[in-house]
C-alpha atoms as a PDB file:
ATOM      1  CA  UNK A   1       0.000   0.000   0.000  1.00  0.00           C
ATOM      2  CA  UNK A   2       1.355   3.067  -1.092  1.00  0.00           C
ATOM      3  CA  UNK A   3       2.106   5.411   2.289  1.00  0.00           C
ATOM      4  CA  UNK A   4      -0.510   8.252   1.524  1.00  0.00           C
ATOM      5  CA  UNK A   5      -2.402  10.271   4.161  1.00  0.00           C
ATOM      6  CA  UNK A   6      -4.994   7.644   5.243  1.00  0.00           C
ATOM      7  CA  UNK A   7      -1.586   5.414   6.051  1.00  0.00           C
ATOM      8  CA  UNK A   8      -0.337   7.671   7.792  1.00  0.00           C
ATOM      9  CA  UNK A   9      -3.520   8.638   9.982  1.00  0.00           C
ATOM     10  CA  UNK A  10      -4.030   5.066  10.475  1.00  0.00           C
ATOM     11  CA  UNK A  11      -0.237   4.804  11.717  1.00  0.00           C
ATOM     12  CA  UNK A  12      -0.942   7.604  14.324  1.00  0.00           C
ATOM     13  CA  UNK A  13      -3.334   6.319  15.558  1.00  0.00           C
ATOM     14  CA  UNK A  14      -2.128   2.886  15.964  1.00  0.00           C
ATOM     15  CA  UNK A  15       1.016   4.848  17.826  1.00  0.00           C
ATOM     16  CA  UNK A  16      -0.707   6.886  20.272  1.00  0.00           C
ATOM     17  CA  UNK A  17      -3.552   4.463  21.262  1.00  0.00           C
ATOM     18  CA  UNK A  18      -0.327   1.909  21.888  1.00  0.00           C
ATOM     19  CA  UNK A  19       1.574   4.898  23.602  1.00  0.00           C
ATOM     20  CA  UNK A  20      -1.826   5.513  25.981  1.00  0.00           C
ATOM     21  CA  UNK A  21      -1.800   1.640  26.880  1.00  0.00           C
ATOM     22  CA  UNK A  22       2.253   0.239  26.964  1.00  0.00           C
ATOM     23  CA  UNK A  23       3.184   0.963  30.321  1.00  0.00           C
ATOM     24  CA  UNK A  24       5.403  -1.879  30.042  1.00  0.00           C
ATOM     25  CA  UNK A  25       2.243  -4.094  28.882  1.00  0.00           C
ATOM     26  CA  UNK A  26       2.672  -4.481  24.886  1.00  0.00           C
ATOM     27  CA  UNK A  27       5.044  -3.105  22.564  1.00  0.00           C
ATOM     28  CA  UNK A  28       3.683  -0.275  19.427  1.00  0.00           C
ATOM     29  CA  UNK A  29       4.388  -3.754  17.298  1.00  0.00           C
ATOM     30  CA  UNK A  30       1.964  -5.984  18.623  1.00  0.00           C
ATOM     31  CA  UNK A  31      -0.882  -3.720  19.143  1.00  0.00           C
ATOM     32  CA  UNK A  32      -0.104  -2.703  15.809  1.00  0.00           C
ATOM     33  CA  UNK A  33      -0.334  -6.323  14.360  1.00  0.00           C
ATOM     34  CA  UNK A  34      -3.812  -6.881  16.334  1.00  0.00           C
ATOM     35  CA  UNK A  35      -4.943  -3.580  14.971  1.00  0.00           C
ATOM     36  CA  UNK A  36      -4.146  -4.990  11.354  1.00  0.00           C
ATOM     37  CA  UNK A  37      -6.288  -8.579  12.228  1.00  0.00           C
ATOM     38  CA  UNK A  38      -9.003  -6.008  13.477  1.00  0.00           C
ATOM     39  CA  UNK A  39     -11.828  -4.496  11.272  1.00  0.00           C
ATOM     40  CA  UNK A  40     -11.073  -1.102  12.690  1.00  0.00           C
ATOM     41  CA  UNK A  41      -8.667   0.256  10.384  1.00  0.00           C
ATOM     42  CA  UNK A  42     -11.029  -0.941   7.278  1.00  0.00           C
ATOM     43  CA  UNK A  43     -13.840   0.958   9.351  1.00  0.00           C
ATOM     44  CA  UNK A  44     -13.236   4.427   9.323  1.00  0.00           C
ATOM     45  CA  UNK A  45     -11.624   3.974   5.726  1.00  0.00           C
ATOM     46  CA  UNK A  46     -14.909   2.749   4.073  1.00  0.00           C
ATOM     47  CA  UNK A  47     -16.764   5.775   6.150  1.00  0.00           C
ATOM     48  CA  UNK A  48     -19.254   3.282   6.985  1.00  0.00           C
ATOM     49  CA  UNK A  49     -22.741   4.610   9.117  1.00  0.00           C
ATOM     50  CA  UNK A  50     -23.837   3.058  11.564  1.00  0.00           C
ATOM     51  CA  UNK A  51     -26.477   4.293  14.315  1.00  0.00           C
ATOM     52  CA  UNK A  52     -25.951   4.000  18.046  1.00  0.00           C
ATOM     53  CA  UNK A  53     -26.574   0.795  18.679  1.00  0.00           C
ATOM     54  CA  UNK A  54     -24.786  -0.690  15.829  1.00  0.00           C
ATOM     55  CA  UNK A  55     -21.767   1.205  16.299  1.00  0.00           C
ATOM     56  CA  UNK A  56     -21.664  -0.067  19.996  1.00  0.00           C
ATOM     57  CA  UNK A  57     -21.757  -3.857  18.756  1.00  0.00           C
ATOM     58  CA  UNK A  58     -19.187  -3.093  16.308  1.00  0.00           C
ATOM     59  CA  UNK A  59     -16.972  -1.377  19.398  1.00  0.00           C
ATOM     60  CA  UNK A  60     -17.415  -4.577  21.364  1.00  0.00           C
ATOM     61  CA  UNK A  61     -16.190  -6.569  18.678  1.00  0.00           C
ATOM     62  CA  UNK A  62     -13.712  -4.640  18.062  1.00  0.00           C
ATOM     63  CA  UNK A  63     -12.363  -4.875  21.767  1.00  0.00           C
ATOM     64  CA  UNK A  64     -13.111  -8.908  21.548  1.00  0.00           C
ATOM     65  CA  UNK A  65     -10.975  -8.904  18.315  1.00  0.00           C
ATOM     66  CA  UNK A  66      -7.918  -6.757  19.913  1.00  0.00           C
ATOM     67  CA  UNK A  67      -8.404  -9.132  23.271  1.00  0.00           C
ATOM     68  CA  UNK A  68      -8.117 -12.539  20.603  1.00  0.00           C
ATOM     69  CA  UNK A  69      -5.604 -11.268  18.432  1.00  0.00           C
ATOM     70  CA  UNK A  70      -2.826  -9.585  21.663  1.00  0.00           C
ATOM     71  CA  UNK A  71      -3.632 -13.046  23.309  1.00  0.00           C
ATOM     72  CA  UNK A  72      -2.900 -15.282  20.012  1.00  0.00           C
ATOM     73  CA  UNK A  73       0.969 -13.170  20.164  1.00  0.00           C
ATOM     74  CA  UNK A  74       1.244 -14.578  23.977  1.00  0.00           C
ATOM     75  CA  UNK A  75      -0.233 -11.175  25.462  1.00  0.00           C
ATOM     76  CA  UNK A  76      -3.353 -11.464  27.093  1.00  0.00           C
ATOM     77  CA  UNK A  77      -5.081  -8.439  27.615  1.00  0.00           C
ATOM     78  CA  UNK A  78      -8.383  -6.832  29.693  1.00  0.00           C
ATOM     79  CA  UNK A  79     -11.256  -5.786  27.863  1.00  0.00           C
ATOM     80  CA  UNK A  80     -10.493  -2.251  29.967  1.00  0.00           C
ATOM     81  CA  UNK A  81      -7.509  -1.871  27.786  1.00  0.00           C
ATOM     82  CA  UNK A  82      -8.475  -2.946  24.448  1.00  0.00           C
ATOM     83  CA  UNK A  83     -11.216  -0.367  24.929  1.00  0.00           C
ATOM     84  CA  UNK A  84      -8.921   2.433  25.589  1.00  0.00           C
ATOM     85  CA  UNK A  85      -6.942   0.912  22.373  1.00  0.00           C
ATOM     86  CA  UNK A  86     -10.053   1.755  20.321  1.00  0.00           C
ATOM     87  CA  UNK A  87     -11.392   4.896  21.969  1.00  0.00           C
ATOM     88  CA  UNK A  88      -8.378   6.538  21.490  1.00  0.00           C
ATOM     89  CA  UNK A  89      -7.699   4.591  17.740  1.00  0.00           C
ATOM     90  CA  UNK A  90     -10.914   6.490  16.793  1.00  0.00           C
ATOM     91  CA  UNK A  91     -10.396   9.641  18.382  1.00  0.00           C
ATOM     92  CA  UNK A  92      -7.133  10.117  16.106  1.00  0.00           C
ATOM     93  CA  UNK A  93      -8.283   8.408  12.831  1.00  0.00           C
ATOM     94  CA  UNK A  94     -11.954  10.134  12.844  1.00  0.00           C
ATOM     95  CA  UNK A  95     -12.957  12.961  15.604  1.00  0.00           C
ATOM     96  CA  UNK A  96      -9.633  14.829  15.405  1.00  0.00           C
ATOM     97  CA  UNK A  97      -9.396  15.042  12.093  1.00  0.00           C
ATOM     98  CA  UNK A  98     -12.938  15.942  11.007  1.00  0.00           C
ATOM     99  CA  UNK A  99     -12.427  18.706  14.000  1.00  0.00           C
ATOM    100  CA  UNK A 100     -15.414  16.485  15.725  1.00  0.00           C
ATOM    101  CA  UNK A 101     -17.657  17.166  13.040  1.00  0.00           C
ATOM    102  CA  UNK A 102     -17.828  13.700  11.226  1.00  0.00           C
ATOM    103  CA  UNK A 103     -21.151  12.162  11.476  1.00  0.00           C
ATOM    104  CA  UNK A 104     -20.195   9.043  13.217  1.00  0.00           C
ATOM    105  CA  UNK A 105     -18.235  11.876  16.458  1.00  0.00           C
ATOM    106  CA  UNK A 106     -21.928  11.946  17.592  1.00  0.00           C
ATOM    107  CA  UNK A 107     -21.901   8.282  18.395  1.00  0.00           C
ATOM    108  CA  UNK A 108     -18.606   7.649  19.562  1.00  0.00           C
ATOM    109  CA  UNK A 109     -18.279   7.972  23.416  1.00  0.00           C
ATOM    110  CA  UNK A 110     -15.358   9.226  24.064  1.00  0.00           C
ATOM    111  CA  UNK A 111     -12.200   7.426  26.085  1.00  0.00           C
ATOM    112  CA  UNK A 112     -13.439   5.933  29.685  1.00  0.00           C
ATOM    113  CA  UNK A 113     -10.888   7.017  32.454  1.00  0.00           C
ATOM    114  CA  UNK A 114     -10.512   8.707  35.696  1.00  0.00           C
ATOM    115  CA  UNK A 115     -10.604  12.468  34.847  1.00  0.00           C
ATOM    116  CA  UNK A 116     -13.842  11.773  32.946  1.00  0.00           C
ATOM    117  CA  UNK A 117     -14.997   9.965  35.251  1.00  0.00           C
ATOM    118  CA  UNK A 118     -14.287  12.749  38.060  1.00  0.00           C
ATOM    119  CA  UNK A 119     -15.623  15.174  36.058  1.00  0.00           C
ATOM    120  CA  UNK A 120     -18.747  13.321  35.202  1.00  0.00           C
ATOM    121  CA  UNK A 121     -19.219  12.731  38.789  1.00  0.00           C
ATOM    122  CA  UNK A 122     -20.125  16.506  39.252  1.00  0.00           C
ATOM    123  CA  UNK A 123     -23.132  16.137  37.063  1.00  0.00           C
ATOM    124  CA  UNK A 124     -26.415  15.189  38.877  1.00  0.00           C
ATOM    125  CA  UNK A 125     -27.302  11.473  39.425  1.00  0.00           C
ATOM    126  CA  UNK A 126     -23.912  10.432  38.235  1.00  0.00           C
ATOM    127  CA  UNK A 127     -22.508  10.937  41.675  1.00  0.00           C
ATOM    128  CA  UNK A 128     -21.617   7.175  42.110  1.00  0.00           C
ATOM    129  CA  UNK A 129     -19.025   7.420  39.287  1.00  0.00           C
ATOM    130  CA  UNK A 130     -16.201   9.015  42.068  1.00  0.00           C
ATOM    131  CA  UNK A 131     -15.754   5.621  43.190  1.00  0.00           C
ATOM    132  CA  UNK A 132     -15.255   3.812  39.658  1.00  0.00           C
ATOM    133  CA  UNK A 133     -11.888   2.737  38.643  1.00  0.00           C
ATOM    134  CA  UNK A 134     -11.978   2.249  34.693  1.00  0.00           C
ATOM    135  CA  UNK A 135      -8.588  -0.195  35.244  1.00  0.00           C
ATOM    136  CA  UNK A 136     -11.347  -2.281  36.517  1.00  0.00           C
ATOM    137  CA  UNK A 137     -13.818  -2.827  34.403  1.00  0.00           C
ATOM    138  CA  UNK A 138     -15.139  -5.859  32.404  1.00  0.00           C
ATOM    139  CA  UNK A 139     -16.876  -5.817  28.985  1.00  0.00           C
ATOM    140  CA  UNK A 140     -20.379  -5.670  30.935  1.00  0.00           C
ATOM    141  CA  UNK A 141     -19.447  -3.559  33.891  1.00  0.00           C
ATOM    142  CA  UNK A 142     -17.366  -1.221  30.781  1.00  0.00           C
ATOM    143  CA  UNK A 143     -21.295  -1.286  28.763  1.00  0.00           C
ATOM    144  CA  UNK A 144     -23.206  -0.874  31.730  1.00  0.00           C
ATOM    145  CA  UNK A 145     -21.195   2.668  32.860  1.00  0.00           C
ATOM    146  CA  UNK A 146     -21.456   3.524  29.066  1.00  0.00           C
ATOM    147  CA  UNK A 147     -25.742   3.520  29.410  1.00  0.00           C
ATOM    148  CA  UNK A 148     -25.468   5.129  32.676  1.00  0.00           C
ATOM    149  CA  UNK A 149     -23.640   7.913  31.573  1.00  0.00           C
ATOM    150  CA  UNK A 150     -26.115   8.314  28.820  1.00  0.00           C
ATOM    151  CA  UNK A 151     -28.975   8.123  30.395  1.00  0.00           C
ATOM    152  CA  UNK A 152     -27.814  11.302  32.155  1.00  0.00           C
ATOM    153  CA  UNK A 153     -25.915  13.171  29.779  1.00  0.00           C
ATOM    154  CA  UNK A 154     -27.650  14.034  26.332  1.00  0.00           C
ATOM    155  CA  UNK A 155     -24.374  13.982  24.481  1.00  0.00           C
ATOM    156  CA  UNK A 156     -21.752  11.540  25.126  1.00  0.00           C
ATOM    157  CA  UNK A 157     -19.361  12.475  22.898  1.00  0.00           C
END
């Protein structure tokens, strides 16, 4: 493949979402190889639509996909961090560079951690979210936070 612009915004993101996850974990290598097994990068390439709902199936797979494909290269992984791999995947290779104003940044939740969570926590009845630790969340614990936090926020993006 010839290294254009959509190369390298795909090779960005693969970089920072494996620089927001390494901590001595994975190396930029093998999340990149489990990226290339994954549907994502074919994804945001084919500018596919999707509503909520859909798009949230595809995440999930996407996350079971990273989880398979880091464990297959003798790294097992928590769904917590193949989510972050995505959230922050998609936040390079389709919010940032449509400035947020791509169709599919209305859907896309953004990255779950601790200073959203904190600052979440100010807004009413999502008090209980002080206390979560997004290091330990599950695939249903991860979905279950996800509704709650739109069930009291309008936009979650």
């Amino acid at each position: 493949m010839p290294y254009g612009f959509h190369e390298h915004k795909h090779r960005y993101a693969v970089c920072t979402a494996a620089r927001a996850v390494q901590r001595s974990f994975v190396t930029t290598f093998n999340i990149s190889r489990a990226l290339e097994t994954n549907s994502l990068p074919q994804f945001w390439r084919a500018c596919v639509s999707l509503n909520q709902e859909e798009f949230d199936k595809q995440q999930e797979q996407w996350c079971h996909q990273i989880m398979q494909a880091l464990g297959n290269l003798g790294v097992p992984t928590s769904y917590r961090r193949a989510a972050k791999i995505v959230a922050i995947y998609l936040k390079n290779a389709i919010i940032l560079p449509g400035i947020g104003e791509e169709p599919l940044a209305t859907i896309i939740h953004p990255l779950i951690e601790n200073i959203l969570l904190q600052s979440l926590a100010q807004v009413k009845g999502l008090h209980h979210l002080r206390t979560i630790r997004w290091t330990q969340l599950d695939a249903l614990a991860y979905w279950n936070l996800v509704g709650d936090i739109r069930q009291q926020v309008r936009r979650f993006d």
